[in-house]
N, C-alpha and C. Protein backbone atom coordinates (compact mmCIF):
# COMPACT_ATOMS: atom_id res chain seq x y z
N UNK A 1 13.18 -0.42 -21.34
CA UNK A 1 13.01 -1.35 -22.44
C UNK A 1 11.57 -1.27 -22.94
N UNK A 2 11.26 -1.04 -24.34
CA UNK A 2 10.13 -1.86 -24.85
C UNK A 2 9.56 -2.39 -24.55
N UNK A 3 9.52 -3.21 -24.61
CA UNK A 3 8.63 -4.64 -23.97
C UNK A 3 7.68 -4.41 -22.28
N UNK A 4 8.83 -3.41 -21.55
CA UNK A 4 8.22 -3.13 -19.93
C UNK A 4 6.62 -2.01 -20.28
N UNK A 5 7.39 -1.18 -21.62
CA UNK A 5 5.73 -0.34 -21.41
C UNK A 5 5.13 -1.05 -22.21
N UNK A 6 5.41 -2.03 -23.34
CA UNK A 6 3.88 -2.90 -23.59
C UNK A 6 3.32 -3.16 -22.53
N UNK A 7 4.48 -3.46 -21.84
CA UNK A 7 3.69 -4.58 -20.33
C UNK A 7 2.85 -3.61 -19.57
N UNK A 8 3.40 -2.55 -19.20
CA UNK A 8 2.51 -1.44 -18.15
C UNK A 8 1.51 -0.94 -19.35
N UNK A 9 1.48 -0.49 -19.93
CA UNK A 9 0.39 -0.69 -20.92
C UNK A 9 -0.83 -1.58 -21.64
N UNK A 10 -0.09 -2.70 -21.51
CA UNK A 10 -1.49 -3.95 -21.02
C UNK A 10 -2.26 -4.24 -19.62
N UNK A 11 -1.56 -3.67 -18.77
CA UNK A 11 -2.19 -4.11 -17.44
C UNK A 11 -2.50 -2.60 -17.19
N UNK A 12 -2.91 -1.85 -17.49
CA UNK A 12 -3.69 -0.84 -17.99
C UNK A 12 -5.23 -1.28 -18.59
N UNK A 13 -5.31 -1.83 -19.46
CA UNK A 13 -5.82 -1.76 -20.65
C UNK A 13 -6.86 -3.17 -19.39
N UNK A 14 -6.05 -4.03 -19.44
CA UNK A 14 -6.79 -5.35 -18.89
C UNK A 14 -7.29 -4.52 -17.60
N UNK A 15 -7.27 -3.84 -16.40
CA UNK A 15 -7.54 -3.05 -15.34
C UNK A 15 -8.66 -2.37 -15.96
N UNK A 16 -8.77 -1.72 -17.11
CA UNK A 16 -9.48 -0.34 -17.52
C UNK A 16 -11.13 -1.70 -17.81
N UNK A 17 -10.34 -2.42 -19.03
CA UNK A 17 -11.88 -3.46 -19.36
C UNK A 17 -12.13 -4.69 -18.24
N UNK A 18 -11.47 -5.31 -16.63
CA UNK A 18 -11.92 -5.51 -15.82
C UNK A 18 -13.01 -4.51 -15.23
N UNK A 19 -12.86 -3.63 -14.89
CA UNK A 19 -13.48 -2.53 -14.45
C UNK A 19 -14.56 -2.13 -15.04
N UNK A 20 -14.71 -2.31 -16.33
CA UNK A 20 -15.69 -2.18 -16.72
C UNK A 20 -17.20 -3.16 -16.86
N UNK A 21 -16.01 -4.58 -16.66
CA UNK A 21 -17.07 -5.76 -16.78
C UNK A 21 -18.14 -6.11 -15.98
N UNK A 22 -18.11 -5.38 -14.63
CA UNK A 22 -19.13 -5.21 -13.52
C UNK A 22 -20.24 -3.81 -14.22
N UNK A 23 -19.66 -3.21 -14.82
CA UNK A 23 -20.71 -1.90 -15.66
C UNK A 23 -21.61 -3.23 -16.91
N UNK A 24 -20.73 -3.85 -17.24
CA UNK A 24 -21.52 -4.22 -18.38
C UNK A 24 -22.92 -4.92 -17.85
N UNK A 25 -23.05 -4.91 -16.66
CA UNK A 25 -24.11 -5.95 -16.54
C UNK A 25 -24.03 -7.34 -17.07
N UNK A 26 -22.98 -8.08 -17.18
CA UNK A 26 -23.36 -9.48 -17.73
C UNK A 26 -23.59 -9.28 -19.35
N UNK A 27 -22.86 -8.09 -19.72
CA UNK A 27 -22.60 -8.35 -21.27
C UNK A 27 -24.47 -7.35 -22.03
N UNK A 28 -24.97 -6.94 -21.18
CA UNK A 28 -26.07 -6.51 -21.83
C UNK A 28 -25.92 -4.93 -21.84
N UNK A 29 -25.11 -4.22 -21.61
CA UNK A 29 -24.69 -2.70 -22.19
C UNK A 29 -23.65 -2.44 -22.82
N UNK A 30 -24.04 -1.82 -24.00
CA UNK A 30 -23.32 -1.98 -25.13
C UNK A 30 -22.19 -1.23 -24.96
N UNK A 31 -22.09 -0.09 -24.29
CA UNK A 31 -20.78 0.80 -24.16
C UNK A 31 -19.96 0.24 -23.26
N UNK A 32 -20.14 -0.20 -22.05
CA UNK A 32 -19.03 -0.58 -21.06
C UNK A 32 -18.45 -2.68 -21.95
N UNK A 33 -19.26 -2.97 -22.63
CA UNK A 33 -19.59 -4.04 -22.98
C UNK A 33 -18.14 -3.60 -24.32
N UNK A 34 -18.45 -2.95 -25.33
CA UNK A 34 -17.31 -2.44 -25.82
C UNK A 34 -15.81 -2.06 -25.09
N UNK A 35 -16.31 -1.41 -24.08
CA UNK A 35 -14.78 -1.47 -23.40
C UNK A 35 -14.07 -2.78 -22.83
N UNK A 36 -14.85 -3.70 -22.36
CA UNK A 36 -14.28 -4.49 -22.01
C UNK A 36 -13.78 -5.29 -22.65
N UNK A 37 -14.38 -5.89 -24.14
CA UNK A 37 -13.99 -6.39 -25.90
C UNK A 37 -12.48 -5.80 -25.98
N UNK A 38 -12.78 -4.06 -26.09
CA UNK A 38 -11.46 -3.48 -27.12
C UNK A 38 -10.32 -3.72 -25.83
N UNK A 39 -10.42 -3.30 -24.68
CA UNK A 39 -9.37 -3.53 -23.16
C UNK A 39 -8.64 -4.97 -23.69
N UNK A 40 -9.76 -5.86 -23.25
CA UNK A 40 -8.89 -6.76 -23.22
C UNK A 40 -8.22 -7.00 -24.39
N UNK A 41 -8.53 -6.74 -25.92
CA UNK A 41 -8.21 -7.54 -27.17
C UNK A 41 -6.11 -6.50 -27.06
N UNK A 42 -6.40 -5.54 -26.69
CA UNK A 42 -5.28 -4.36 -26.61
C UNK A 42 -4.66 -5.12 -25.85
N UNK A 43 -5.27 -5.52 -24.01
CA UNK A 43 -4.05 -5.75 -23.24
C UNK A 43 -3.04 -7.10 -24.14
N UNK A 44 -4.17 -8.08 -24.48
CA UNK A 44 -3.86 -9.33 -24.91
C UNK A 44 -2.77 -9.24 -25.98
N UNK A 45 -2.48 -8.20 -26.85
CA UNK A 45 -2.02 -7.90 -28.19
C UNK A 45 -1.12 -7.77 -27.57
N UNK A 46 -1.18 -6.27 -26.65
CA UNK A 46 0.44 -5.79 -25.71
C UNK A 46 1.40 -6.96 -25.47
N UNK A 47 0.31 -7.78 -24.52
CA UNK A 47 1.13 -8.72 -23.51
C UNK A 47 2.01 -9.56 -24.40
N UNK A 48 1.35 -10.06 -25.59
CA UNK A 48 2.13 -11.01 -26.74
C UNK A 48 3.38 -10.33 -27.32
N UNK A 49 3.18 -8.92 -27.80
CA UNK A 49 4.28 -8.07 -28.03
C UNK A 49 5.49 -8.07 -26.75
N UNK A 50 5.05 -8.10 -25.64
CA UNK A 50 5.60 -8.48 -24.19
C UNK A 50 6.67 -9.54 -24.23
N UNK A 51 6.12 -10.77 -24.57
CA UNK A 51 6.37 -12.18 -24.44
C UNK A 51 7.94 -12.30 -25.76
N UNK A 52 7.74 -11.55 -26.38
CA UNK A 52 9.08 -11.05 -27.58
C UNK A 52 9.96 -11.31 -26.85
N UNK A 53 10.15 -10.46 -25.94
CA UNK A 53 11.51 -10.40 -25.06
C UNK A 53 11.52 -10.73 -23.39
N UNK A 54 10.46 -10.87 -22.66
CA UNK A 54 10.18 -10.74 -21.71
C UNK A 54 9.98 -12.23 -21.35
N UNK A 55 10.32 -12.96 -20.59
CA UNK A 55 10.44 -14.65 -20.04
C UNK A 55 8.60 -14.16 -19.55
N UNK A 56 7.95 -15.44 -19.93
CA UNK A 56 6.31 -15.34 -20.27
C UNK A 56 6.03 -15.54 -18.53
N UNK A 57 6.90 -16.44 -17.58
CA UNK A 57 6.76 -15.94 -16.29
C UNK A 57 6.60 -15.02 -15.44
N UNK A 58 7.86 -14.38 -15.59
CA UNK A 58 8.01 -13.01 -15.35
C UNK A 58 6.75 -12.10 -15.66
N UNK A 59 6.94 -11.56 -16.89
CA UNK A 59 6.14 -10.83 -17.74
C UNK A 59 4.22 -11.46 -17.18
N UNK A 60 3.98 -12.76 -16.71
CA UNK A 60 2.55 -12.98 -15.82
C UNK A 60 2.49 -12.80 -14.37
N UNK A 61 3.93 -13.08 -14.11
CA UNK A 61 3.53 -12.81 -12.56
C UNK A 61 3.26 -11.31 -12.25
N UNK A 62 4.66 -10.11 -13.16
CA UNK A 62 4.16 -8.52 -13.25
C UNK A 62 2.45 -8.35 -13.59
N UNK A 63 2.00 -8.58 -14.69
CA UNK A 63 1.03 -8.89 -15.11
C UNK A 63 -0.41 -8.75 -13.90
N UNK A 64 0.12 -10.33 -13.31
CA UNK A 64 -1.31 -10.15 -12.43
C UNK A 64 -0.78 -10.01 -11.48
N UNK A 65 0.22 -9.60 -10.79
CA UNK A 65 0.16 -8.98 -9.10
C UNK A 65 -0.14 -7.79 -9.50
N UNK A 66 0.52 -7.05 -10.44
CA UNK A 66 -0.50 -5.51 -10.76
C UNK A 66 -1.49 -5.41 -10.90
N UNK A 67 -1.82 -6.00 -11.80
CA UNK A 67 -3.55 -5.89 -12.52
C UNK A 67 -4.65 -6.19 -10.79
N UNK A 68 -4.11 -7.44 -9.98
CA UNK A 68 -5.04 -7.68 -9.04
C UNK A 68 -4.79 -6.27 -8.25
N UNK A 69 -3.51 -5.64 -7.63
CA UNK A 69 -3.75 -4.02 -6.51
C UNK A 69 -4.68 -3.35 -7.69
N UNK A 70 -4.16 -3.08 -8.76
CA UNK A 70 -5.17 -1.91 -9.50
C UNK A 70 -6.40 -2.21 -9.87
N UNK A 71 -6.80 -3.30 -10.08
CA UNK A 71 -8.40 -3.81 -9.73
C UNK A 71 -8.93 -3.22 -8.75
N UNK A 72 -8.00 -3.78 -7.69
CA UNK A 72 -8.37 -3.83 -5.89
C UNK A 72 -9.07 -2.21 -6.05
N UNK A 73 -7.83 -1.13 -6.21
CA UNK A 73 -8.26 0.16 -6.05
C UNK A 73 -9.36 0.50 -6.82
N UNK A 74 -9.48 0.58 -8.15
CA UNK A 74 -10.55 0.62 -8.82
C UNK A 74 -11.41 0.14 -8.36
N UNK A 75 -11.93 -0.86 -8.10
CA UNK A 75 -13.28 -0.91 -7.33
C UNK A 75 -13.14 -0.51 -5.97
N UNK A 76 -12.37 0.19 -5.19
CA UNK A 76 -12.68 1.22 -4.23
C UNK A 76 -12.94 2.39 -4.60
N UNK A 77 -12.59 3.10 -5.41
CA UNK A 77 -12.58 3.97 -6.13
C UNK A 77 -13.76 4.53 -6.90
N UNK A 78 -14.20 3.51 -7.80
CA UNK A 78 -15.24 3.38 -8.65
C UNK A 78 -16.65 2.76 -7.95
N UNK A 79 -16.40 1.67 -7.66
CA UNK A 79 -17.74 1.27 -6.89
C UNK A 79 -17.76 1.19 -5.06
N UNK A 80 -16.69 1.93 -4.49
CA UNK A 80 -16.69 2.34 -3.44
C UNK A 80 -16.44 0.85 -2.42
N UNK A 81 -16.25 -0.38 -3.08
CA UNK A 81 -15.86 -1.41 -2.12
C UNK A 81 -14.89 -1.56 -1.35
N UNK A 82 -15.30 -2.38 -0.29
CA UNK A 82 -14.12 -1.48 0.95
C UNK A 82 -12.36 -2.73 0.99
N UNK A 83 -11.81 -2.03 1.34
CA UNK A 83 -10.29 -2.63 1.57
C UNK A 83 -10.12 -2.89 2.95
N UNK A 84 -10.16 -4.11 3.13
CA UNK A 84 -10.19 -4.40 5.20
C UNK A 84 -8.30 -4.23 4.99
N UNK A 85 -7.72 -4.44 6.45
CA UNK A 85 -7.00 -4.73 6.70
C UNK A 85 -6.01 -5.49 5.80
N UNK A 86 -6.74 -6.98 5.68
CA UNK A 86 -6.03 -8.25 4.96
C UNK A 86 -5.85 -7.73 3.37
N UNK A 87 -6.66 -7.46 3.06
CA UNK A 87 -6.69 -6.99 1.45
C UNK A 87 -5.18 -5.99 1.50
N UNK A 88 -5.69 -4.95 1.95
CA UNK A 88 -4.55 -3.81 2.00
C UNK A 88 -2.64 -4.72 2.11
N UNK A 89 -3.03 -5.29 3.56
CA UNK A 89 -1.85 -5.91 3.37
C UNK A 89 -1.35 -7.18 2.69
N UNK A 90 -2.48 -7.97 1.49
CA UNK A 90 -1.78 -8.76 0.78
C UNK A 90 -1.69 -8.01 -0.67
N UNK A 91 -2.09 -6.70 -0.74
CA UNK A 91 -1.89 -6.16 -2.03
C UNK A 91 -0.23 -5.66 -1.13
N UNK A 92 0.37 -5.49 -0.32
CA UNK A 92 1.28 -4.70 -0.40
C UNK A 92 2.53 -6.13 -0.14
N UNK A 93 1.87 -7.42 0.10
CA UNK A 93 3.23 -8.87 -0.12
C UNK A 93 3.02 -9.37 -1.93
N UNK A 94 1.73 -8.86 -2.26
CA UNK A 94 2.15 -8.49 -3.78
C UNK A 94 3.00 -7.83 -4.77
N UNK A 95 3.03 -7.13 -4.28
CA UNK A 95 3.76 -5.98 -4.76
C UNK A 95 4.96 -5.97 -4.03
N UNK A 96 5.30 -6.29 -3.15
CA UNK A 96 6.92 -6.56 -2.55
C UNK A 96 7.22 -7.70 -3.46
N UNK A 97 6.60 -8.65 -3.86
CA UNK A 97 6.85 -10.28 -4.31
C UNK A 97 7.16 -9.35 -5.96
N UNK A 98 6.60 -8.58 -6.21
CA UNK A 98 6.50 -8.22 -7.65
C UNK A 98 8.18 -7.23 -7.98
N UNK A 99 8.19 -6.61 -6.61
CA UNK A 99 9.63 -5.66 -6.60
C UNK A 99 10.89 -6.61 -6.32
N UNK A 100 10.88 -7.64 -5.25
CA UNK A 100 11.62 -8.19 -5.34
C UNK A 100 12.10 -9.54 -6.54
N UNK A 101 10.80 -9.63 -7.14
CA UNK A 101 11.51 -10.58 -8.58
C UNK A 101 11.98 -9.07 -9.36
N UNK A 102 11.84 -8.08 -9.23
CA UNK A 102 12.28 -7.38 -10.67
C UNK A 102 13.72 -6.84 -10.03
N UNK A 103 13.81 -6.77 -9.21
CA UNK A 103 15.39 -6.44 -8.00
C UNK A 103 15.91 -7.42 -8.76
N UNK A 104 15.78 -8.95 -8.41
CA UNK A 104 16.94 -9.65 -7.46
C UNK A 104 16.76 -11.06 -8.49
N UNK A 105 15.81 -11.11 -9.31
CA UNK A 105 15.53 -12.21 -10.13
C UNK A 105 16.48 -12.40 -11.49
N UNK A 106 17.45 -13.06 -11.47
CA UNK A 106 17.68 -13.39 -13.05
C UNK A 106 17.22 -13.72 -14.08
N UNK A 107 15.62 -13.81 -13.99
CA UNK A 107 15.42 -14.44 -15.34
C UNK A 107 14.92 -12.89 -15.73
N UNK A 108 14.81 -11.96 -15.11
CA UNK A 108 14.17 -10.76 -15.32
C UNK A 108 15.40 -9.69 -16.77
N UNK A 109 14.42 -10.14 -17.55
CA UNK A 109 15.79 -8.84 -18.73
C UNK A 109 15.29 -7.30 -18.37
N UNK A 110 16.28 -6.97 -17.89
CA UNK A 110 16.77 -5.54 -17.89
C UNK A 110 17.53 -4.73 -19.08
């Protein structure tokens, strides 16, 4: 459906200009400072295009249990911060919580 790659496509976009907002310094470099403006104004646009068809629950809880693992990694990744134990395993009752509403949830349109 539509509406699922707005959605994976905003939490993209919101991930890409999170990520950048630790570059911006607090808003004083102009290039990462731009990414984080155009990211979010895109994810925000997506997500509304989202909300068309997608129950605005649903469509937030996908939203930010993704956006928080792909943060998570990105700043391992990018600024090398570390993933203990607990992290690792509440990004992965995230993401079970996120598979099992899109399994087993009715309000979820398929």
């Amino acid at each position: 459906m539509l509406a699922y790659l707005y959605l994976g496509v905003a939490i993209v976009c919101e991930v890409v200009a999170t990520s950048a907002m630790r570059a911006s310094n607090g808003f004083t470099r102009l290039g990462p400072t731009a990414i984080v403006a155009i990211g979010y104004g895109l994810a925000f646009y997506l997500l509304s295009l989202t909300l068309r068809t997608v129950p605005v629950g649903v469509a937030y809880a996908i939203w930010s249990g993704l956006g928080i693992v792909l943060v998570s990694l990105a700043a391992y990744v990018i600024y090398h911060q570390e993933l203990d134990f607990a992290a690792i395993a509440g990004m992965a009752l995230i993401l079970s919580g996120v598979m099992v509403m899109n399994v087993f949830s009715k309000a979820v349109v398929h």
